[in-house]
C-alpha atoms as a PDB file:
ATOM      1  CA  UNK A   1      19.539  -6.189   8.615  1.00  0.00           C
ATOM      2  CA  UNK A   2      16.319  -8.761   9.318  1.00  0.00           C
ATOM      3  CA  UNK A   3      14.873  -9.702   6.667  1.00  0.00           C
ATOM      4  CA  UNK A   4      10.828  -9.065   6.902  1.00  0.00           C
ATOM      5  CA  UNK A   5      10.671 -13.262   6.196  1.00  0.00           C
ATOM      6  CA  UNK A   6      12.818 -13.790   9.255  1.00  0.00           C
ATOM      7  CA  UNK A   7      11.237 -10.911  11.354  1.00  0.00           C
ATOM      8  CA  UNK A   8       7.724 -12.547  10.750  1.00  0.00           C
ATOM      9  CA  UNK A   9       8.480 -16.304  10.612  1.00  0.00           C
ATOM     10  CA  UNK A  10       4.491 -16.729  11.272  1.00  0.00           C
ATOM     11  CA  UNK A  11       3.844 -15.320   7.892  1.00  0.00           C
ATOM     12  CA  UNK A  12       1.619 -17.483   5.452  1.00  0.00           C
ATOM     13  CA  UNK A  13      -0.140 -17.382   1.526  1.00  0.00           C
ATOM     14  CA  UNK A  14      -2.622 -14.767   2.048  1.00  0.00           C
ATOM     15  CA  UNK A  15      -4.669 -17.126   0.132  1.00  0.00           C
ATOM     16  CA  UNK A  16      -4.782 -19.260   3.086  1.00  0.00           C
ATOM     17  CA  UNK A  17      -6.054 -16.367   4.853  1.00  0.00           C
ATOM     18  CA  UNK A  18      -8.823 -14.732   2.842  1.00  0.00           C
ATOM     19  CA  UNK A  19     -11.361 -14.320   6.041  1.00  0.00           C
ATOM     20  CA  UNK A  20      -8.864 -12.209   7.687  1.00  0.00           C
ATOM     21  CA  UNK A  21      -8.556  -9.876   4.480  1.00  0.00           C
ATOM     22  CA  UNK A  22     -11.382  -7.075   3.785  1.00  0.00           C
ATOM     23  CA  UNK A  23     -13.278  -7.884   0.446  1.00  0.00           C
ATOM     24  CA  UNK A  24     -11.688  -6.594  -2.413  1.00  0.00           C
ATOM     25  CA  UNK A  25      -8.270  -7.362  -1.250  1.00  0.00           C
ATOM     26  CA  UNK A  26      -9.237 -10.913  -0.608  1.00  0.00           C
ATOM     27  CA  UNK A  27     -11.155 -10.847  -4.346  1.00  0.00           C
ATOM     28  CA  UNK A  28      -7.367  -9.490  -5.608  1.00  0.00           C
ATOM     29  CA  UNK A  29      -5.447 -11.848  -4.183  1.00  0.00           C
ATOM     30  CA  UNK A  30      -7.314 -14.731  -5.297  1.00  0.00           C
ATOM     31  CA  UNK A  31      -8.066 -13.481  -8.822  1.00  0.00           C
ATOM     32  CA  UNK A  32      -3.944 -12.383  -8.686  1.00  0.00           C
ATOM     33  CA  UNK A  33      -2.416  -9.844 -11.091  1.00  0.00           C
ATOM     34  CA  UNK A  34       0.383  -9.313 -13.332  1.00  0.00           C
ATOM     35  CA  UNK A  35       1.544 -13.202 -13.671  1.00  0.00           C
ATOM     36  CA  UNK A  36       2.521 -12.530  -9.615  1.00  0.00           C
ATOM     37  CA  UNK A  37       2.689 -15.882  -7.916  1.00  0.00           C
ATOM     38  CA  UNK A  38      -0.165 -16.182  -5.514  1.00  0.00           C
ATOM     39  CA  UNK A  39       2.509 -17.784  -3.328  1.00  0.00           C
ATOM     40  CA  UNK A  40       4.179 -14.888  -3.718  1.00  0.00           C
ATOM     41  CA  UNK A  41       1.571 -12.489  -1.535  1.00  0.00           C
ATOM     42  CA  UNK A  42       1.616 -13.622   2.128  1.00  0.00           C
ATOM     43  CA  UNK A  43      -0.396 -12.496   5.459  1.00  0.00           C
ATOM     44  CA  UNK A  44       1.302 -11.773   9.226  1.00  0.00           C
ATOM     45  CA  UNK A  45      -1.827 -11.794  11.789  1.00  0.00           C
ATOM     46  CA  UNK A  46      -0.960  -8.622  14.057  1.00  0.00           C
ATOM     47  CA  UNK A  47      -2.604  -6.515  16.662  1.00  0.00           C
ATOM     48  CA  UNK A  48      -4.227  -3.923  15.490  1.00  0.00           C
ATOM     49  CA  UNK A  49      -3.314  -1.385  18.128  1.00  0.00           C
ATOM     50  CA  UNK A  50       0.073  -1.335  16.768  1.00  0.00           C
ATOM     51  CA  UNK A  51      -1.055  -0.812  12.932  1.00  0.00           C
ATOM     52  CA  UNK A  52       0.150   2.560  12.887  1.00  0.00           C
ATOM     53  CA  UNK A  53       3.937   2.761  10.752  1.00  0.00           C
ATOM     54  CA  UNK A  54       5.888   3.949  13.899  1.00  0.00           C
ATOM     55  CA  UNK A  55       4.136   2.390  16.664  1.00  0.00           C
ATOM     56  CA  UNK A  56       4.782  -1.296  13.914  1.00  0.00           C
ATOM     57  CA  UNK A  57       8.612  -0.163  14.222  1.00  0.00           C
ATOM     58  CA  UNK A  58       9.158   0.453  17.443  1.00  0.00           C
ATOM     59  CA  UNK A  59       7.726  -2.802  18.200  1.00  0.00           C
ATOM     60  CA  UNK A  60       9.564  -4.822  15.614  1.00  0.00           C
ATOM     61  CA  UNK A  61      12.570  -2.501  14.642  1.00  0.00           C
ATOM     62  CA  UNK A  62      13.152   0.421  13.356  1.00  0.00           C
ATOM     63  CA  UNK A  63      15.010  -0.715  10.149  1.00  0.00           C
ATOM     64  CA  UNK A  64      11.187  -1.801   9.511  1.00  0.00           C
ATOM     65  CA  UNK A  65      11.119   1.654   7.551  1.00  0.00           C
ATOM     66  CA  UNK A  66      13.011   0.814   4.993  1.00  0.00           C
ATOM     67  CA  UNK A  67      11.468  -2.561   3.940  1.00  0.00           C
ATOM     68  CA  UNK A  68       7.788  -1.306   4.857  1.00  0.00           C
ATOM     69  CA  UNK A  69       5.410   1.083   2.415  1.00  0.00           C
ATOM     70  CA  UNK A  70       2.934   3.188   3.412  1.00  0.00           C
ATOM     71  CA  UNK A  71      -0.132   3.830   0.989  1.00  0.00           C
ATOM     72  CA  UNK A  72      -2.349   7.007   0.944  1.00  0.00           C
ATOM     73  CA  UNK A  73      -5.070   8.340  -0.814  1.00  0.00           C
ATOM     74  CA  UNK A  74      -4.979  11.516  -2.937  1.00  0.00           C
ATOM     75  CA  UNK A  75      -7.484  13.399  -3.988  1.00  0.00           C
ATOM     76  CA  UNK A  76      -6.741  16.091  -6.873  1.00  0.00           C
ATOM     77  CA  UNK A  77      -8.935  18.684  -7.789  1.00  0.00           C
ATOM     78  CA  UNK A  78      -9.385  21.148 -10.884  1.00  0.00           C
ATOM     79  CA  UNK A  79     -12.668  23.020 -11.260  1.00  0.00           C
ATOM     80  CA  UNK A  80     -15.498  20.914  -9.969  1.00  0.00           C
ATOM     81  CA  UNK A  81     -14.029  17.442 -10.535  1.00  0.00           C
ATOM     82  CA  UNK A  82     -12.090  15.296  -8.183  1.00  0.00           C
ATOM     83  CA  UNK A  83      -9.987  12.564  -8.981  1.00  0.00           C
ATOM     84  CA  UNK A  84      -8.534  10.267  -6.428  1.00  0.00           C
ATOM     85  CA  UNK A  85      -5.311   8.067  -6.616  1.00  0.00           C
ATOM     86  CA  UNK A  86      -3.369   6.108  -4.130  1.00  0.00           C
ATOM     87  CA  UNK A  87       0.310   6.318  -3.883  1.00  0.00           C
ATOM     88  CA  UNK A  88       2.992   4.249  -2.193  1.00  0.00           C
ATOM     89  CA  UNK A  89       6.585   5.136  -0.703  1.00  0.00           C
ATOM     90  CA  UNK A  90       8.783   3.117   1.567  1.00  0.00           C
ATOM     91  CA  UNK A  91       7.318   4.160   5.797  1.00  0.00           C
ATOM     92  CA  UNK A  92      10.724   6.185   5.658  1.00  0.00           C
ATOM     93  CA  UNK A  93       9.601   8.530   3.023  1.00  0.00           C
ATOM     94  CA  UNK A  94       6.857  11.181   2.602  1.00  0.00           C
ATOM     95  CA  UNK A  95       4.673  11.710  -0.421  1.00  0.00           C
ATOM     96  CA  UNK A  96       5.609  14.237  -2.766  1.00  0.00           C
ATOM     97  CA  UNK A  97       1.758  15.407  -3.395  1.00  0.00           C
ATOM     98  CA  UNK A  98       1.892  19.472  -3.931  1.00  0.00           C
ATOM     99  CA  UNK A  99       4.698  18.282  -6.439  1.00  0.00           C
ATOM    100  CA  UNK A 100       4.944  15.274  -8.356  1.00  0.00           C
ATOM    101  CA  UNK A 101       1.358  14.004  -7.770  1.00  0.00           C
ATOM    102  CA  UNK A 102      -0.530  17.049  -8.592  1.00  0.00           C
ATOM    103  CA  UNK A 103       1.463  17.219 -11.968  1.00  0.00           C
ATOM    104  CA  UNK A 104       1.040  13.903 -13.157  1.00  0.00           C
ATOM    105  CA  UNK A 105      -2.671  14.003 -11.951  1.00  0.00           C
ATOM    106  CA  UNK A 106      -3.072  17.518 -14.066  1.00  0.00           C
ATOM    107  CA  UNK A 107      -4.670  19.087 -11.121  1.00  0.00           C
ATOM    108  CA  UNK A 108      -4.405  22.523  -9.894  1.00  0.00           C
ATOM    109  CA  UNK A 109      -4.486  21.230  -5.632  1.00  0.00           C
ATOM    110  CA  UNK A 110      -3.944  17.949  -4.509  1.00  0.00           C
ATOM    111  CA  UNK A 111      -4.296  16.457  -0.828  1.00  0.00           C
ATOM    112  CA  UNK A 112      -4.758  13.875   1.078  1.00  0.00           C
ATOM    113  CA  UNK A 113      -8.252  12.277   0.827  1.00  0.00           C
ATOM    114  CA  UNK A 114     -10.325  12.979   3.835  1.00  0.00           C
ATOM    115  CA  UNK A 115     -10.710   9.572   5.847  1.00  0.00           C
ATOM    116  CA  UNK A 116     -14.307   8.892   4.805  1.00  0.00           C
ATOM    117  CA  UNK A 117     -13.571   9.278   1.769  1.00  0.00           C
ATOM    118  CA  UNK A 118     -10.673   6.799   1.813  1.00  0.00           C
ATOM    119  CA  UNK A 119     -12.441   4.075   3.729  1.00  0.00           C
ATOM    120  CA  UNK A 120     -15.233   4.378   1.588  1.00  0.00           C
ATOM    121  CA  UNK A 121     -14.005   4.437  -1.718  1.00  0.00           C
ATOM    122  CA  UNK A 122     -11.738   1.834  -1.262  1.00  0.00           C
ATOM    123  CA  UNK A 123     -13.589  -0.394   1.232  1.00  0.00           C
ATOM    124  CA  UNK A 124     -10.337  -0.725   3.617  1.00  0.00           C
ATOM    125  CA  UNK A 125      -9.618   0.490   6.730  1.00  0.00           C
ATOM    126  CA  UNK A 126      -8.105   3.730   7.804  1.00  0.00           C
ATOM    127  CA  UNK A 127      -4.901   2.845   8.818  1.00  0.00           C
ATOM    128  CA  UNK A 128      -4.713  -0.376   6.643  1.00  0.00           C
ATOM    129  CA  UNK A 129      -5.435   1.030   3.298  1.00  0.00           C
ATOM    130  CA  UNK A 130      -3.183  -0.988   0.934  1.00  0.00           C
ATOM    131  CA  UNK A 131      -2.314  -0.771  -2.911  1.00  0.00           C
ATOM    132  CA  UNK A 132      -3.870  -4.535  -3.213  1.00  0.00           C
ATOM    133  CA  UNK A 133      -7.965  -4.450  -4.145  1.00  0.00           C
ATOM    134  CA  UNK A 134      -7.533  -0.555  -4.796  1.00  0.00           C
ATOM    135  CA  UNK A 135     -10.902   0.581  -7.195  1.00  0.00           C
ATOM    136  CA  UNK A 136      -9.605  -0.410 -10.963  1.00  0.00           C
ATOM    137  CA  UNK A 137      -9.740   3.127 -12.454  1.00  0.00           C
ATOM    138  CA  UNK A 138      -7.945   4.895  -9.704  1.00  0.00           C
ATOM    139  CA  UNK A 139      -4.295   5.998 -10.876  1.00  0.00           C
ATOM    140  CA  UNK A 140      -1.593   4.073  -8.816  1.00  0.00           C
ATOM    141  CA  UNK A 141       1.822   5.709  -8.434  1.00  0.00           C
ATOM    142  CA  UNK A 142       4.480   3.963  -6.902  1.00  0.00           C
ATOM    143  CA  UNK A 143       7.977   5.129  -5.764  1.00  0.00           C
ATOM    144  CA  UNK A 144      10.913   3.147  -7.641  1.00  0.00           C
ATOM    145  CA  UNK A 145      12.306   2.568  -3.874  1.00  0.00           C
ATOM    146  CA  UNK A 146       9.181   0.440  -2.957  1.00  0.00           C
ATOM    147  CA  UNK A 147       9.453  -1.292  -7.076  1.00  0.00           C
ATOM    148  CA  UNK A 148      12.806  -2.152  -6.081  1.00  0.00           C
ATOM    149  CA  UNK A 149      12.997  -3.792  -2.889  1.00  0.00           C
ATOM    150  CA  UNK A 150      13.030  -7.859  -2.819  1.00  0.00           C
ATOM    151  CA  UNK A 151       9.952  -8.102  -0.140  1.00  0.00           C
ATOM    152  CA  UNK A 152       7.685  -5.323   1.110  1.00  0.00           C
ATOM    153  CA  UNK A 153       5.667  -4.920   4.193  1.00  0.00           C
ATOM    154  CA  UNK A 154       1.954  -3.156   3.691  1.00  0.00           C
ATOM    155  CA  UNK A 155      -0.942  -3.108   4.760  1.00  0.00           C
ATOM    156  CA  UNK A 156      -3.718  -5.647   4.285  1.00  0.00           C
ATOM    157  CA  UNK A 157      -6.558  -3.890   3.880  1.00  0.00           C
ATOM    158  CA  UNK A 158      -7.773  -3.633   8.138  1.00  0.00           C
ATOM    159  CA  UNK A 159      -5.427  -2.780  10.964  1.00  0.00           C
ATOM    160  CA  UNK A 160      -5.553  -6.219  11.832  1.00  0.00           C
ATOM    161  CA  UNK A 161      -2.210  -7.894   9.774  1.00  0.00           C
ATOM    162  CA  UNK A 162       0.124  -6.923   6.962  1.00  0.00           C
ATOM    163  CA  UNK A 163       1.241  -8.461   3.932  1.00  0.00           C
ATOM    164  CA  UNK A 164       4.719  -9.334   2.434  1.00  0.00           C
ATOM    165  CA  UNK A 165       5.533  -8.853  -0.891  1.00  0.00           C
ATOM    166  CA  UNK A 166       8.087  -9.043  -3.435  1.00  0.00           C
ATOM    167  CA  UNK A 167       8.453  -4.982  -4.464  1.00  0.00           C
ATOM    168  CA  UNK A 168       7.886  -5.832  -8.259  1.00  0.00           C
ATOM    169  CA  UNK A 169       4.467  -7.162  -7.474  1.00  0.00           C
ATOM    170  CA  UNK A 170       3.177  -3.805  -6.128  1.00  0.00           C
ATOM    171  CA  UNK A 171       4.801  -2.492  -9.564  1.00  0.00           C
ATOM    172  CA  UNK A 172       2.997  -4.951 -11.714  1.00  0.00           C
ATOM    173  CA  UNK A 173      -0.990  -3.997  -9.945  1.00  0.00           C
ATOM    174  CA  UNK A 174      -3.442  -2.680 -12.451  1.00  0.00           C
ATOM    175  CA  UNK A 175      -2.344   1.048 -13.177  1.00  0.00           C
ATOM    176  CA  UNK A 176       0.655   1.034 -11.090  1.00  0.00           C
ATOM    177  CA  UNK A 177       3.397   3.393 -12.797  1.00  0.00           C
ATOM    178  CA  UNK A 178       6.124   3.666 -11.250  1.00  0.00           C
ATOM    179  CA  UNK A 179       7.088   7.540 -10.568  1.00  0.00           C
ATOM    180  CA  UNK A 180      10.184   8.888 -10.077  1.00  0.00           C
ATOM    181  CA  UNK A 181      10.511  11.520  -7.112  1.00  0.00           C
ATOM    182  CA  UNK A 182       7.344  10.089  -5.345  1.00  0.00           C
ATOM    183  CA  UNK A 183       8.577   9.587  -2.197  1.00  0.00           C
ATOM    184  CA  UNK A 184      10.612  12.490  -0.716  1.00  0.00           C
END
């Protein structure tokens, strides 16, 4: 298998790139979290017509799916209040959210957040969303399969580029927990 450093040789310190990141992912990755290495967080320039996960694979390779996370908002509800979290599996795997996510979020439903509610909470863009910049008080649950692997392929915020990094980074952003069963 590729590795995702060899797939995108063009791939750079996000750092470098902070004009091509939306706002509070560029804010995150210079501020940096966790002791990460900002090094450690880099930025492939892509089309944005391919952003979505299969279209990305069939264009680059399929074993894409199993180095590549997805991230989605939730949005849990019991009574009148609302809580919304984010959640990231590898692109191969679905989100476990009328299961795992609605019990550890103590709701009684849980679903995926309506777009405009997903782009505007999180200032990203629909199709782009990525764990990196997420609003500081929103859970963040993470499948061990995405903790464990070396480097990880996600989005960067628009549906213009993706960033690469190591999985234990994604594992070490403010309230990530890593949940087991996440990603079915």
């Amino acid at each position: 298998m590729r590795s995702l450093l060899a797939i995108f040789s063009d791939a750079a310190p996000a750092a470098d790139r902070l004009d091509l990141l939306v706002p509070p992912v560029a804010a995150a990755v210079e501020t940096g979290w966790g002791g990460i290495p900002a090094e450690s967080v880099l930025h492939v320039d892509t089309d944005p017509e391919i952003a979505d996960t299969a279209v990305f694979a069939e264009r680059y390779g399929p074993e894409l799916l199993d180095t590549s996370a997805n991230c989605v908002v939730v949005a849990g509800k019991r009574g009148g209040d609302t809580t919304l979290a984010a959640c990231v599996v590898l692109s191969r795997a679905r989100v476990d959210v009328n299961g795992v996510v609605r019990k550890h979020l103590g709701t009684r439903k849980a679903s995926f957040a309506p777009m405009d509610v997903a782009v505007g909470e999180t200032g990203m863009e629909y199709g782009g969303i990525t764990p990196i910049g997420l609003p500081a008080a929103w859970p963040l649950l993470v499948d061990p399969a995405v903790a464990d692997e070396e480097w990880v392929l996600i989005g960067s915020g628009s549906r213009r580029g993706k960033l690469i990094v190591p999985g234990k980074a994604l594992a070490a952003l403010p309230g990530a927990l890593v949940l087991e069963g996440l990603g079915v």
